[in-house]
N, C-alpha and C. Protein backbone atom coordinates (compact mmCIF):
# COMPACT_ATOMS: atom_id res chain seq x y z
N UNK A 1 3.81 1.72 24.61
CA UNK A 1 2.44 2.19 24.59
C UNK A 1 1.76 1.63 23.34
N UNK A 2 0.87 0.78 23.20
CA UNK A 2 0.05 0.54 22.28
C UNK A 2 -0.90 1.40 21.58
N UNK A 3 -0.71 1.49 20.35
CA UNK A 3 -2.21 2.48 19.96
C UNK A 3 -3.72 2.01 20.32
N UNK A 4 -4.25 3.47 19.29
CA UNK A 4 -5.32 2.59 19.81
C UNK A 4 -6.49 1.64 19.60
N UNK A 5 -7.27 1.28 19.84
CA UNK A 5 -7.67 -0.07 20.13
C UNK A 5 -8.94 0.00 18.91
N UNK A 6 -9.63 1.06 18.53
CA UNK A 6 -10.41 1.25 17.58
C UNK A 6 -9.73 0.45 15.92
N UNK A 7 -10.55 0.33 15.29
CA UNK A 7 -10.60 -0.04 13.58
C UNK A 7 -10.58 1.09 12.84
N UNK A 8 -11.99 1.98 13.06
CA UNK A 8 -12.04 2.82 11.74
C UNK A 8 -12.82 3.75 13.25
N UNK A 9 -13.02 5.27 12.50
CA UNK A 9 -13.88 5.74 13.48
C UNK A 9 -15.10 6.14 12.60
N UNK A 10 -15.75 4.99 12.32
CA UNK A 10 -17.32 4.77 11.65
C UNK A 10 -17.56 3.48 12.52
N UNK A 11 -18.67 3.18 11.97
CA UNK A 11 -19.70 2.14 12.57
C UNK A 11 -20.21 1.50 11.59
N UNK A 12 -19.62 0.00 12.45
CA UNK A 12 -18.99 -1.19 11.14
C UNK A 12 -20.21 -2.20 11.46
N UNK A 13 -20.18 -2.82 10.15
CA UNK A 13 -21.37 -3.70 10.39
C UNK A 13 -21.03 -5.14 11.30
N UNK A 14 -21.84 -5.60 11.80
CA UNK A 14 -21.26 -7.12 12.21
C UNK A 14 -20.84 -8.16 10.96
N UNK A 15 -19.84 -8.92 11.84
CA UNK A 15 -19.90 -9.87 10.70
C UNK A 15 -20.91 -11.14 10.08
N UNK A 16 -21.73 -10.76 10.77
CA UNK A 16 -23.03 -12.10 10.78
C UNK A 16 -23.60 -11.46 10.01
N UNK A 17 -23.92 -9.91 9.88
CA UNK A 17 -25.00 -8.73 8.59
C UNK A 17 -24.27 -8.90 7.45
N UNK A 18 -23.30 -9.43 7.05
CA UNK A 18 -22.54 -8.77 5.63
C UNK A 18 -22.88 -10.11 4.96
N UNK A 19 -23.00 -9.61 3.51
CA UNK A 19 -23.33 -10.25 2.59
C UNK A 19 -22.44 -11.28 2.24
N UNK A 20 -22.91 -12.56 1.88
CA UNK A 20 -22.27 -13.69 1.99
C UNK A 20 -20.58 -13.62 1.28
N UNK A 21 -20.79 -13.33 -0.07
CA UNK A 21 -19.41 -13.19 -0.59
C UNK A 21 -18.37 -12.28 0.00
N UNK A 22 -19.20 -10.89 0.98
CA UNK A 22 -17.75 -10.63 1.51
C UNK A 22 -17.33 -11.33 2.99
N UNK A 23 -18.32 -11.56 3.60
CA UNK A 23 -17.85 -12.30 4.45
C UNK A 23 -17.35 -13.35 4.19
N UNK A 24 -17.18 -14.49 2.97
CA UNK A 24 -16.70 -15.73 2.54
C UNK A 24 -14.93 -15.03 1.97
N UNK A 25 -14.83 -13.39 1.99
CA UNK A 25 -13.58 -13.17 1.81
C UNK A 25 -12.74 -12.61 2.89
N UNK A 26 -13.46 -12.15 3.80
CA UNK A 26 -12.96 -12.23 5.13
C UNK A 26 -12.38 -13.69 5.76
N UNK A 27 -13.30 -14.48 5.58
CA UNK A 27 -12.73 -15.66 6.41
C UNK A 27 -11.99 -16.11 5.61
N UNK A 28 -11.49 -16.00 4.01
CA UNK A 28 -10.25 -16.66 3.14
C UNK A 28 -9.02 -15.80 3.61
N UNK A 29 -9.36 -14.55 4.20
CA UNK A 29 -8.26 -13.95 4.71
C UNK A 29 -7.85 -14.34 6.01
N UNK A 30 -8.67 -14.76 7.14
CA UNK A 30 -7.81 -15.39 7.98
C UNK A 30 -7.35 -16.66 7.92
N UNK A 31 -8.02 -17.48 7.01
CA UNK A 31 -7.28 -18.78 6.85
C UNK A 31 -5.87 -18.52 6.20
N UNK A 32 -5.76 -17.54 4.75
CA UNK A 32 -4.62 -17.54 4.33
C UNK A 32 -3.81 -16.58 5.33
N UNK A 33 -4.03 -15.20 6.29
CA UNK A 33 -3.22 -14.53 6.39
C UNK A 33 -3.29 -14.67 8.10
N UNK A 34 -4.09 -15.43 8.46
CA UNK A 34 -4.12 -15.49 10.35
C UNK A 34 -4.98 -14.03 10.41
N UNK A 35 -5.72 -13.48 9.90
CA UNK A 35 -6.42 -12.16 10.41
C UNK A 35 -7.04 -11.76 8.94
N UNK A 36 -8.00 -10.40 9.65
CA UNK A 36 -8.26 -9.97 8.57
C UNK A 36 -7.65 -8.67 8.52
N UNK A 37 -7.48 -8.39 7.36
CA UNK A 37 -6.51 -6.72 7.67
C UNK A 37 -7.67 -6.04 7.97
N UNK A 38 -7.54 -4.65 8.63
CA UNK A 38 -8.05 -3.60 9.55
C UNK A 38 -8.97 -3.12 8.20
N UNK A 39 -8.35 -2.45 7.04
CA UNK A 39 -9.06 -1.95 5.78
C UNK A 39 -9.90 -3.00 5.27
N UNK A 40 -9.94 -4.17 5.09
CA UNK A 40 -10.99 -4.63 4.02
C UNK A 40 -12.34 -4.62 5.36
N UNK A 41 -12.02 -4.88 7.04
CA UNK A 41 -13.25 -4.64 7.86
C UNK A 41 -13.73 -3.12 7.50
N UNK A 42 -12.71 -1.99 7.37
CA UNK A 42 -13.25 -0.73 7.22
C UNK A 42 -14.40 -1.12 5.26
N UNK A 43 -13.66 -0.91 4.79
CA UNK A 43 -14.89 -1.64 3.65
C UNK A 43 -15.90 -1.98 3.33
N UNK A 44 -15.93 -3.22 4.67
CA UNK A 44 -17.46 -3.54 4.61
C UNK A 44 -18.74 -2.43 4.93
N UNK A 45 -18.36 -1.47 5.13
CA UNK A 45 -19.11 -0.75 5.41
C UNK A 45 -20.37 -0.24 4.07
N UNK A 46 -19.27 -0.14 2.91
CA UNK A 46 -20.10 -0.09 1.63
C UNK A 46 -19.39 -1.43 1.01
N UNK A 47 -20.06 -2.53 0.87
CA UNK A 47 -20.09 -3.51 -0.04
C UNK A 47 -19.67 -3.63 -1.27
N UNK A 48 -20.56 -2.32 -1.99
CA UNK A 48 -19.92 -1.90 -3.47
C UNK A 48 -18.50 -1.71 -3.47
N UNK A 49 -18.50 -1.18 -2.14
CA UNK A 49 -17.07 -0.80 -2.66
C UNK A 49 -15.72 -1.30 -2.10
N UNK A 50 -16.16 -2.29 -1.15
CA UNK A 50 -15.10 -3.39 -0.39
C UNK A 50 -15.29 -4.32 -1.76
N UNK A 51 -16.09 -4.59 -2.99
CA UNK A 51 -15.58 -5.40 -3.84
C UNK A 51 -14.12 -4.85 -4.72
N UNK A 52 -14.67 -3.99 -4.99
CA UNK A 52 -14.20 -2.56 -6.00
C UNK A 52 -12.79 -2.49 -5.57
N UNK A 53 -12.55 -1.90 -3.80
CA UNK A 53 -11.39 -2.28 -3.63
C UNK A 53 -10.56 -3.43 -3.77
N UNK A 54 -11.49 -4.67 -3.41
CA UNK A 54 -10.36 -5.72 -3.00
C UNK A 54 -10.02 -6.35 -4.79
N UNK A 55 -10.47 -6.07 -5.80
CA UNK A 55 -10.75 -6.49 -7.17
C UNK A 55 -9.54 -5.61 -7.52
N UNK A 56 -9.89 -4.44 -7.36
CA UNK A 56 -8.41 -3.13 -7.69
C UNK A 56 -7.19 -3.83 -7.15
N UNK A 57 -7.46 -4.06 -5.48
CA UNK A 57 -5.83 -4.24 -4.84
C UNK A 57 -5.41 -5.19 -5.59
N UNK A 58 -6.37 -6.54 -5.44
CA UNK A 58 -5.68 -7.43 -5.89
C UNK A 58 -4.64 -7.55 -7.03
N UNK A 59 -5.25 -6.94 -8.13
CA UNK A 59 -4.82 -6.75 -9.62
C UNK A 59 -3.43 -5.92 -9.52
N UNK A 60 -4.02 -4.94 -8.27
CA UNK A 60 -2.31 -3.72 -8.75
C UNK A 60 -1.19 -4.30 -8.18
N UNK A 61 -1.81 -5.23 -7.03
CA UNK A 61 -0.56 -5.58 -6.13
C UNK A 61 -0.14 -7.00 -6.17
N UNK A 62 -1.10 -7.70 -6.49
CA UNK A 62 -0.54 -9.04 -6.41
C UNK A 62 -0.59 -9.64 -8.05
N UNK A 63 -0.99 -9.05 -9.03
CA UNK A 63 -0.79 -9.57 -10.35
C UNK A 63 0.30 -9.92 -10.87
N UNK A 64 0.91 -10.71 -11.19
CA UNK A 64 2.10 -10.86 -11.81
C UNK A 64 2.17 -10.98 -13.45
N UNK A 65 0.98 -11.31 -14.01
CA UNK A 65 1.12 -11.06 -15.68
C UNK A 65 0.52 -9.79 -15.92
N UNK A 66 0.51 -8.88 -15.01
CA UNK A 66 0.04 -7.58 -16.09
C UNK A 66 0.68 -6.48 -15.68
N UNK A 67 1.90 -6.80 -15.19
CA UNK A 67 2.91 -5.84 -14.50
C UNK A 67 3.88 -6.13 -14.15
N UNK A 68 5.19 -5.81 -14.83
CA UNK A 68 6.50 -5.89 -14.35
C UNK A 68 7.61 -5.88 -13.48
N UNK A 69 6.88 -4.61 -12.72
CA UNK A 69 7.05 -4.24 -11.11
C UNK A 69 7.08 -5.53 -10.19
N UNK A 70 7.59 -5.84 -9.61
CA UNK A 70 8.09 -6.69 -8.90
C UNK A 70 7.02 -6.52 -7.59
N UNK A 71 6.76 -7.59 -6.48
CA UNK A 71 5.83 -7.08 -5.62
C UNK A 71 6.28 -6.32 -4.47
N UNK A 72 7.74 -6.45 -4.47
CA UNK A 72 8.28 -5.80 -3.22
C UNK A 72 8.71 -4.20 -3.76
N UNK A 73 9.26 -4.05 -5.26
CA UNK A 73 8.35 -2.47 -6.03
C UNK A 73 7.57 -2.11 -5.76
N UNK A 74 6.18 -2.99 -5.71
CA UNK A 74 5.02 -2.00 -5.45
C UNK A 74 5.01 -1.66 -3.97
N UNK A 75 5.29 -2.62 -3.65
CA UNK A 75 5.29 -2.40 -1.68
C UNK A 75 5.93 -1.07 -1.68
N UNK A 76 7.36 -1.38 -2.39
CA UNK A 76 8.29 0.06 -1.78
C UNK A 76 7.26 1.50 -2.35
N UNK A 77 6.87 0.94 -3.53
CA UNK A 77 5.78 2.53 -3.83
C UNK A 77 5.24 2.89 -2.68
N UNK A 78 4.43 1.66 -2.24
CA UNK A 78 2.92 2.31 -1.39
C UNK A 78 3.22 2.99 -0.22
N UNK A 79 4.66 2.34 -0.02
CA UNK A 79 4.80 3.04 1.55
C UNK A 79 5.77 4.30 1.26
N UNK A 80 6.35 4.59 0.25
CA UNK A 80 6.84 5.70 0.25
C UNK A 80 5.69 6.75 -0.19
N UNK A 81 4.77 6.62 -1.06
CA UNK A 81 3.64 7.37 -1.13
C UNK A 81 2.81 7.46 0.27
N UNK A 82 2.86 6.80 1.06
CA UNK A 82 2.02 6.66 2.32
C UNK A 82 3.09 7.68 2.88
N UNK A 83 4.31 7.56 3.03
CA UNK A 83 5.33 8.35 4.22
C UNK A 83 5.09 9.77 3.90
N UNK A 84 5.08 10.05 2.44
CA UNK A 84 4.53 11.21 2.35
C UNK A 84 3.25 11.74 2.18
N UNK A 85 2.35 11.50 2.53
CA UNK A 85 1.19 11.02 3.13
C UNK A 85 1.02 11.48 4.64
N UNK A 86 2.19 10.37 5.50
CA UNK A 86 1.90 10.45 6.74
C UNK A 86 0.56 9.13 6.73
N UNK A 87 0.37 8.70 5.96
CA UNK A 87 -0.53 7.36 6.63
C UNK A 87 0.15 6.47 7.56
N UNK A 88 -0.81 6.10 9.10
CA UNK A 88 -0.02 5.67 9.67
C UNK A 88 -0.50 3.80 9.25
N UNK A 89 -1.93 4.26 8.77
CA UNK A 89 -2.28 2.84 8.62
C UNK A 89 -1.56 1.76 7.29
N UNK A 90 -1.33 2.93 6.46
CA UNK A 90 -0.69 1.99 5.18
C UNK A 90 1.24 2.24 5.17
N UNK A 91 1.54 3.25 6.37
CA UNK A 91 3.12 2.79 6.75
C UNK A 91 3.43 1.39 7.51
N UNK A 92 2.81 1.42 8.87
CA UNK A 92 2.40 0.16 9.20
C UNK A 92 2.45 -1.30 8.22
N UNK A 93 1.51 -1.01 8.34
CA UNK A 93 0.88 -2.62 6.99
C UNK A 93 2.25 -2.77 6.07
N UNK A 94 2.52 -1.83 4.95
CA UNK A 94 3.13 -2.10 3.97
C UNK A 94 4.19 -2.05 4.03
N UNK A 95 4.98 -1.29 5.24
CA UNK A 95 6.38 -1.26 5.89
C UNK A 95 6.54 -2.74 6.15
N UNK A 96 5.39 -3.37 6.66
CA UNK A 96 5.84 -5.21 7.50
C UNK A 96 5.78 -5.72 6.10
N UNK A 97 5.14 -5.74 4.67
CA UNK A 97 5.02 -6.31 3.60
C UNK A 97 6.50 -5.74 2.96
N UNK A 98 7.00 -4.48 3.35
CA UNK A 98 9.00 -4.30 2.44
C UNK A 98 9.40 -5.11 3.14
N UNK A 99 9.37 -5.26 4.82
CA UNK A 99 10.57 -6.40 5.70
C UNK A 99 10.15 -7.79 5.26
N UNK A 100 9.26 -8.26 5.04
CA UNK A 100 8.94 -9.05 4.61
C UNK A 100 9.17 -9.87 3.30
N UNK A 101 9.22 -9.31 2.03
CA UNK A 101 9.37 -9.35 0.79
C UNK A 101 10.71 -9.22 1.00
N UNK A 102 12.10 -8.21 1.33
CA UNK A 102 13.03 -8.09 0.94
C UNK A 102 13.70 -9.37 2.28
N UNK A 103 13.10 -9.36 3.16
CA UNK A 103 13.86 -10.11 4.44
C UNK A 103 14.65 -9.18 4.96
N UNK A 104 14.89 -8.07 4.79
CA UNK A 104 15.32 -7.27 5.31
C UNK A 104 14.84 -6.02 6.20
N UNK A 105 14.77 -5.88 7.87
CA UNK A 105 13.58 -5.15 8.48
C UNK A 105 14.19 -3.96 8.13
N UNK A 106 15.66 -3.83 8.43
CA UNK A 106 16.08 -2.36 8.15
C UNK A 106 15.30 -1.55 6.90
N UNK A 107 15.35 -2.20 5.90
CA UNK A 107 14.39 -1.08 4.79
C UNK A 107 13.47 -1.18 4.91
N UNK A 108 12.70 -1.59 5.40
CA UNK A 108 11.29 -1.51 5.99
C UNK A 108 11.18 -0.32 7.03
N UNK A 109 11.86 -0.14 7.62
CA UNK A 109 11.86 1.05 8.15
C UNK A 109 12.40 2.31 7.57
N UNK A 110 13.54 2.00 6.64
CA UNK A 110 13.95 3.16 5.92
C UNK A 110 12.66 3.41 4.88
N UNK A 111 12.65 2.53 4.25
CA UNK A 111 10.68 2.79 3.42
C UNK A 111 9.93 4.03 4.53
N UNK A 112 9.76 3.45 5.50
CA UNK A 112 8.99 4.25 5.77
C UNK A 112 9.33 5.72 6.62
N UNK A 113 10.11 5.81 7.24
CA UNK A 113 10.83 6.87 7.64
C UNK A 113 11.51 7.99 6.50
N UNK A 114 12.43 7.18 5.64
CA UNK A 114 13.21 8.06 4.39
C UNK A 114 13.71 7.44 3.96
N UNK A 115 13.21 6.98 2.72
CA UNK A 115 13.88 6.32 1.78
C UNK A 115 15.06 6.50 1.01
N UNK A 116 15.41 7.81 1.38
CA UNK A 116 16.27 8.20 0.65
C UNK A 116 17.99 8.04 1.45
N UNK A 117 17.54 7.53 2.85
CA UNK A 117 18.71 6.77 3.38
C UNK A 117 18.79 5.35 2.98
N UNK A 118 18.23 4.80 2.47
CA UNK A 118 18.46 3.34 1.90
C UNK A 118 19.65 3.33 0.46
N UNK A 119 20.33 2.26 0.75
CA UNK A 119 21.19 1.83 -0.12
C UNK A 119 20.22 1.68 -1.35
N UNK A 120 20.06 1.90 -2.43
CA UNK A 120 18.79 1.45 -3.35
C UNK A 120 19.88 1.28 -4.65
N UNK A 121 19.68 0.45 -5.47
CA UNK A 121 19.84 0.46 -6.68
C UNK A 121 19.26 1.78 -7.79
N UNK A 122 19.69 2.16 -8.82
CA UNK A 122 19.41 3.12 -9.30
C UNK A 122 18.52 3.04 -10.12
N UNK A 123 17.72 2.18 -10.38
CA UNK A 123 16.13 2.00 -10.23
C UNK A 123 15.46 1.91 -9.78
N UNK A 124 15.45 1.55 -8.46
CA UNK A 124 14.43 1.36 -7.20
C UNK A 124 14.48 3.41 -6.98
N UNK A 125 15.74 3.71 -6.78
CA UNK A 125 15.83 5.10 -6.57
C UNK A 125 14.60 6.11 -7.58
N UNK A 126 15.07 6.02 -8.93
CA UNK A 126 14.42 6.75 -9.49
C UNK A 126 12.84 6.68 -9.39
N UNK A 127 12.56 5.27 -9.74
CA UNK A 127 11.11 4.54 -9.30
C UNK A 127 10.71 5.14 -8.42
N UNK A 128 11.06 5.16 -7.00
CA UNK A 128 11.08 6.08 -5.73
C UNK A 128 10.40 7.76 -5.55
N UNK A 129 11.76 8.19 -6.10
CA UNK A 129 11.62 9.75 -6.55
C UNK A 129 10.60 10.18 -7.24
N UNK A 130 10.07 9.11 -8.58
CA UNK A 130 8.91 9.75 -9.21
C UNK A 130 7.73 9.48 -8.50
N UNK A 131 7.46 8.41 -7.38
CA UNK A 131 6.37 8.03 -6.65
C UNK A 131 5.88 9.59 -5.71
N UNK A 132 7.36 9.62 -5.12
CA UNK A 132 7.47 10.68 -4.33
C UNK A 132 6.88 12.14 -4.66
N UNK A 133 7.47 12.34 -5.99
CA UNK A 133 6.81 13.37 -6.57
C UNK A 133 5.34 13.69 -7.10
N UNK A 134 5.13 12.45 -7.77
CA UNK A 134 3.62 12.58 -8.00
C UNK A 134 2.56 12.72 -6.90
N UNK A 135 3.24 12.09 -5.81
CA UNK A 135 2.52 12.38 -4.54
C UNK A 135 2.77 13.63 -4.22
N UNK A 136 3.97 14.68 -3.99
CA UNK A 136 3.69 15.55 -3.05
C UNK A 136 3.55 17.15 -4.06
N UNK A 137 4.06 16.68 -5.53
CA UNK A 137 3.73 17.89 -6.32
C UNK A 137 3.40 17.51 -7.64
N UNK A 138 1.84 16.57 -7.56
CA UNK A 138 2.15 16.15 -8.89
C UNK A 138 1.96 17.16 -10.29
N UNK A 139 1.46 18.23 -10.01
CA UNK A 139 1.61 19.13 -10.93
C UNK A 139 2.98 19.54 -11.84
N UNK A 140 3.75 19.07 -11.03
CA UNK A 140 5.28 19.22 -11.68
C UNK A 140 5.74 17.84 -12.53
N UNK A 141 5.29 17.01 -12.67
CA UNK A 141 6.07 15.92 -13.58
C UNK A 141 5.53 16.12 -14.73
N UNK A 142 6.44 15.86 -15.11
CA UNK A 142 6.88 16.34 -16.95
C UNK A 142 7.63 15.03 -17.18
N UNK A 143 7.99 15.72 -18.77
CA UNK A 143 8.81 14.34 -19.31
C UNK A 143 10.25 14.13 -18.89
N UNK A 144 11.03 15.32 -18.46
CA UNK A 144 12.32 14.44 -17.63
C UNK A 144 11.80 13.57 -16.87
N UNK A 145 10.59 13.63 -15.85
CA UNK A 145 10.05 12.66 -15.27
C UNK A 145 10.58 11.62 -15.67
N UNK A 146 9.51 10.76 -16.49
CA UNK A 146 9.72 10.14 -16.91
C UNK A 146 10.47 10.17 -17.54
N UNK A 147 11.06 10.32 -18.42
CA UNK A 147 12.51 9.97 -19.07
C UNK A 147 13.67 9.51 -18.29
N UNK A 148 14.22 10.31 -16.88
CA UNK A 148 14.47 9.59 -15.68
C UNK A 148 13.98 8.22 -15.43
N UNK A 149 12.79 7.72 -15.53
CA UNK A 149 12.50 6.39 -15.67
C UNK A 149 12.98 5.23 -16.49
N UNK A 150 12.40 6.08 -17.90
CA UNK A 150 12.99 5.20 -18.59
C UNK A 150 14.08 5.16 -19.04
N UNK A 151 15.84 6.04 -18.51
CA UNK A 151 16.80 5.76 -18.25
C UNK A 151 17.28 4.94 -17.27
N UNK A 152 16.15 4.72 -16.80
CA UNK A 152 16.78 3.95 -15.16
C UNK A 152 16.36 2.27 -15.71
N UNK A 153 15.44 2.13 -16.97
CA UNK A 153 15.22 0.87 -17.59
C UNK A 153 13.83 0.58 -17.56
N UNK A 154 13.00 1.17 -17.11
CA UNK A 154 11.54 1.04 -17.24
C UNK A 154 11.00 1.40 -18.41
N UNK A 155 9.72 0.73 -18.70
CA UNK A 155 9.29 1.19 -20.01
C UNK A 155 8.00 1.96 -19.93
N UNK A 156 7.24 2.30 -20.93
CA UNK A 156 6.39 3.57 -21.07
C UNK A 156 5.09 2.66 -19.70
N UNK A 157 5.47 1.15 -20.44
CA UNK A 157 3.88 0.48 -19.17
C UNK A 157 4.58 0.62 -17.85
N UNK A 158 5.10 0.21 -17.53
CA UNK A 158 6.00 0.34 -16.16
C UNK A 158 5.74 1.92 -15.82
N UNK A 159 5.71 2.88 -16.53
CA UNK A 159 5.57 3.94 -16.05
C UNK A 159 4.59 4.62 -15.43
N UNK A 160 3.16 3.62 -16.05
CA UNK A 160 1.74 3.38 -15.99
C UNK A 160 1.60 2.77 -14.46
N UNK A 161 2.36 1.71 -14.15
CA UNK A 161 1.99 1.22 -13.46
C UNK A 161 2.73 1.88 -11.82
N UNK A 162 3.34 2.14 -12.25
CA UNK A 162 4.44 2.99 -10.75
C UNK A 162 3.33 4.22 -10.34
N UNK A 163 2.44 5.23 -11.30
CA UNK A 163 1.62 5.89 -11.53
C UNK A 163 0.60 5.30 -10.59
N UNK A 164 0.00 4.19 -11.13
CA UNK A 164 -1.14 3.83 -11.02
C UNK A 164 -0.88 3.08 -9.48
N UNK A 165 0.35 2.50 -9.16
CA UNK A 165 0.46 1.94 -7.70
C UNK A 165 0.36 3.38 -7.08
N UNK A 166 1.18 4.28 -7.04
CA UNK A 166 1.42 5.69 -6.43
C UNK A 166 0.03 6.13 -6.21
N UNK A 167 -1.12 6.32 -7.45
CA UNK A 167 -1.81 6.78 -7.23
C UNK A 167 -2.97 5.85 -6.02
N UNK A 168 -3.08 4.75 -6.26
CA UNK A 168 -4.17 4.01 -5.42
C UNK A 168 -3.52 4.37 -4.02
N UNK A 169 -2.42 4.91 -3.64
CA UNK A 169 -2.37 4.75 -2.22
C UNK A 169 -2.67 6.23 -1.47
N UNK A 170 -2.42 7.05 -2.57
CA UNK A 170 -2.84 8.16 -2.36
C UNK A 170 -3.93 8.33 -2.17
N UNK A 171 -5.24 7.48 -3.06
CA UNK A 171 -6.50 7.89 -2.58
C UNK A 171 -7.02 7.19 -1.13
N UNK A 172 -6.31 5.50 -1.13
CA UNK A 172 -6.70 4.98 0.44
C UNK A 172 -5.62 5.57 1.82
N UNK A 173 -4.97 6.54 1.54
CA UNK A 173 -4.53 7.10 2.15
C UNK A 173 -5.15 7.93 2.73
N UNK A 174 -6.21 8.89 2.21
CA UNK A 174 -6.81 9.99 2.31
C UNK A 174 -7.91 8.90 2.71
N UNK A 175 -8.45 8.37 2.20
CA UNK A 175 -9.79 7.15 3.10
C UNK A 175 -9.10 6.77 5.19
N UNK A 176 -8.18 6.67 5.06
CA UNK A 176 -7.62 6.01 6.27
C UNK A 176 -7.25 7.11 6.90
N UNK A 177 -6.87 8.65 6.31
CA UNK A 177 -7.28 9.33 7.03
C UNK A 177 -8.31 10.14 7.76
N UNK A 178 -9.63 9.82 6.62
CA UNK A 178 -10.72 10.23 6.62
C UNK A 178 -11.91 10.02 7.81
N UNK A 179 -11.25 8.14 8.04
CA UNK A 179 -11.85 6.97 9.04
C UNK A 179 -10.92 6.99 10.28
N UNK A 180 -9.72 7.65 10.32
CA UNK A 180 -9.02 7.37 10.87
C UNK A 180 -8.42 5.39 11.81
N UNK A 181 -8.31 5.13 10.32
CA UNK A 181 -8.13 3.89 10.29
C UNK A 181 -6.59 3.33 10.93
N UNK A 182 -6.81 2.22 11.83
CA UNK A 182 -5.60 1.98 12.51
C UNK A 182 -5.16 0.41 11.92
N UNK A 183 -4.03 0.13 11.51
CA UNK A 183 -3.73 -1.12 11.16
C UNK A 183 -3.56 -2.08 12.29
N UNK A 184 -3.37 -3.79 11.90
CA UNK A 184 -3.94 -4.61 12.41
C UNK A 184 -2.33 -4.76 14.04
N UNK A 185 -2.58 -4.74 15.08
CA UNK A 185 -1.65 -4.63 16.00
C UNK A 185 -0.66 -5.81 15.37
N UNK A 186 -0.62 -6.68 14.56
CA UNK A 186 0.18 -7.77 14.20
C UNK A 186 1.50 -6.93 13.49
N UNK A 187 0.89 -6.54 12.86
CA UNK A 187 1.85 -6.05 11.81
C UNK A 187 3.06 -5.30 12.36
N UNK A 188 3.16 -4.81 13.35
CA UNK A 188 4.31 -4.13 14.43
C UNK A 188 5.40 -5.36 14.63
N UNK A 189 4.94 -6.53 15.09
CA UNK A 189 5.77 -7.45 15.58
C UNK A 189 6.30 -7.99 14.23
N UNK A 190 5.76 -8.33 12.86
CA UNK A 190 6.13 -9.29 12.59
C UNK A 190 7.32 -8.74 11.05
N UNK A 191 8.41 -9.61 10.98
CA UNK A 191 9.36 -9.59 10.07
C UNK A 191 10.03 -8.94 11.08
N UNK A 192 10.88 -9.02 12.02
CA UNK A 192 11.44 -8.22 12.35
C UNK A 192 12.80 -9.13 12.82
């Protein structure tokens, strides 16, 4: 059974109305990625803030000099913050970006189902656990928190940044549930 067939449940602009630079980043996304993902079309809806996002993602997720985290780290964040969540749009997406990154589909599904059945190294683990937590009680982390971290070998920025991945998915989590946003039908088939 296929889901369903909707984007967002708002009312999206055409792509011929949108302002030149985001539409000139839409079409760099299907040249580089064969599509455009489902969220940056939900976006266009406010301009301001399809920049805002795609300026944020870019930096948290694909930066490599201003963060240590590895990109298939942040992946494993987003979708374990998404699982607890329940986003289906950013389990989806970022589940095919763990099979993808690790080459391995099985944790791509353990990502997103329970991570806590995955074989993990005892940093990916802890990394994990504190994502987990800040998402579902963040009122409770304290400094074992972290200190757990930085026994596991992370440092005070790394701690910043596991934070700061955890947190961005939490808020487009709550956006994608808000729009009830569906990810792009590709992403099911592929890495598998």
């Amino acid at each position: 059974m296929p889901q369903p067939t909707h984007i967002a449940r708002t009312a999206l602009p055409e792509r011929e109305t949108l302002e030149e630079d985001v539409r000139k980043y839409l079409e760099l996304c299907e040249e580089k990625l064969g599509m455009v993902p489902n969220v940056l079309t939900s976006y266009t809806v406010k301009p301001g803030k399809f920049r805002t996002f795609t300026r944020f993602y870019n930096q948290l997720m694909l930066d490599e000099d201003d963060c240590n985290l590895t990109k298939l780290e942040r992946e494993m964040i987003a979708v374990v913050t998404s699982s607890a969540n329940r986003c289906y749009y950013c389990l989806i997406a970022h589940g095919q970006a763990v099979r993808e990154l690790s080459g391995d589909p099985q944790l791509g599904e353990m990502m997103v189902t329970n991570y806590r059945v995955a074989e993990l190294s005892g940093r990916q683990r802890a990394m994990l656990d504190f994502a987990w937590k800040l998402t579902k009680t963040p009122h409770d982390i304290g400094e074992p928190d972290r200190q757990a971290l930085r026994d596991a070998g992370f440092s005070d920025g790394d701690i910043f940044d596991i934070g700061d991945v955890s947190a961005f998915f939490n808020y487009t989590n709550r956006v994608a549930h808000a729009i009830d946003m569906m990810p792009n039908p590709e992403y099911h088939a592929k890495n598998r």
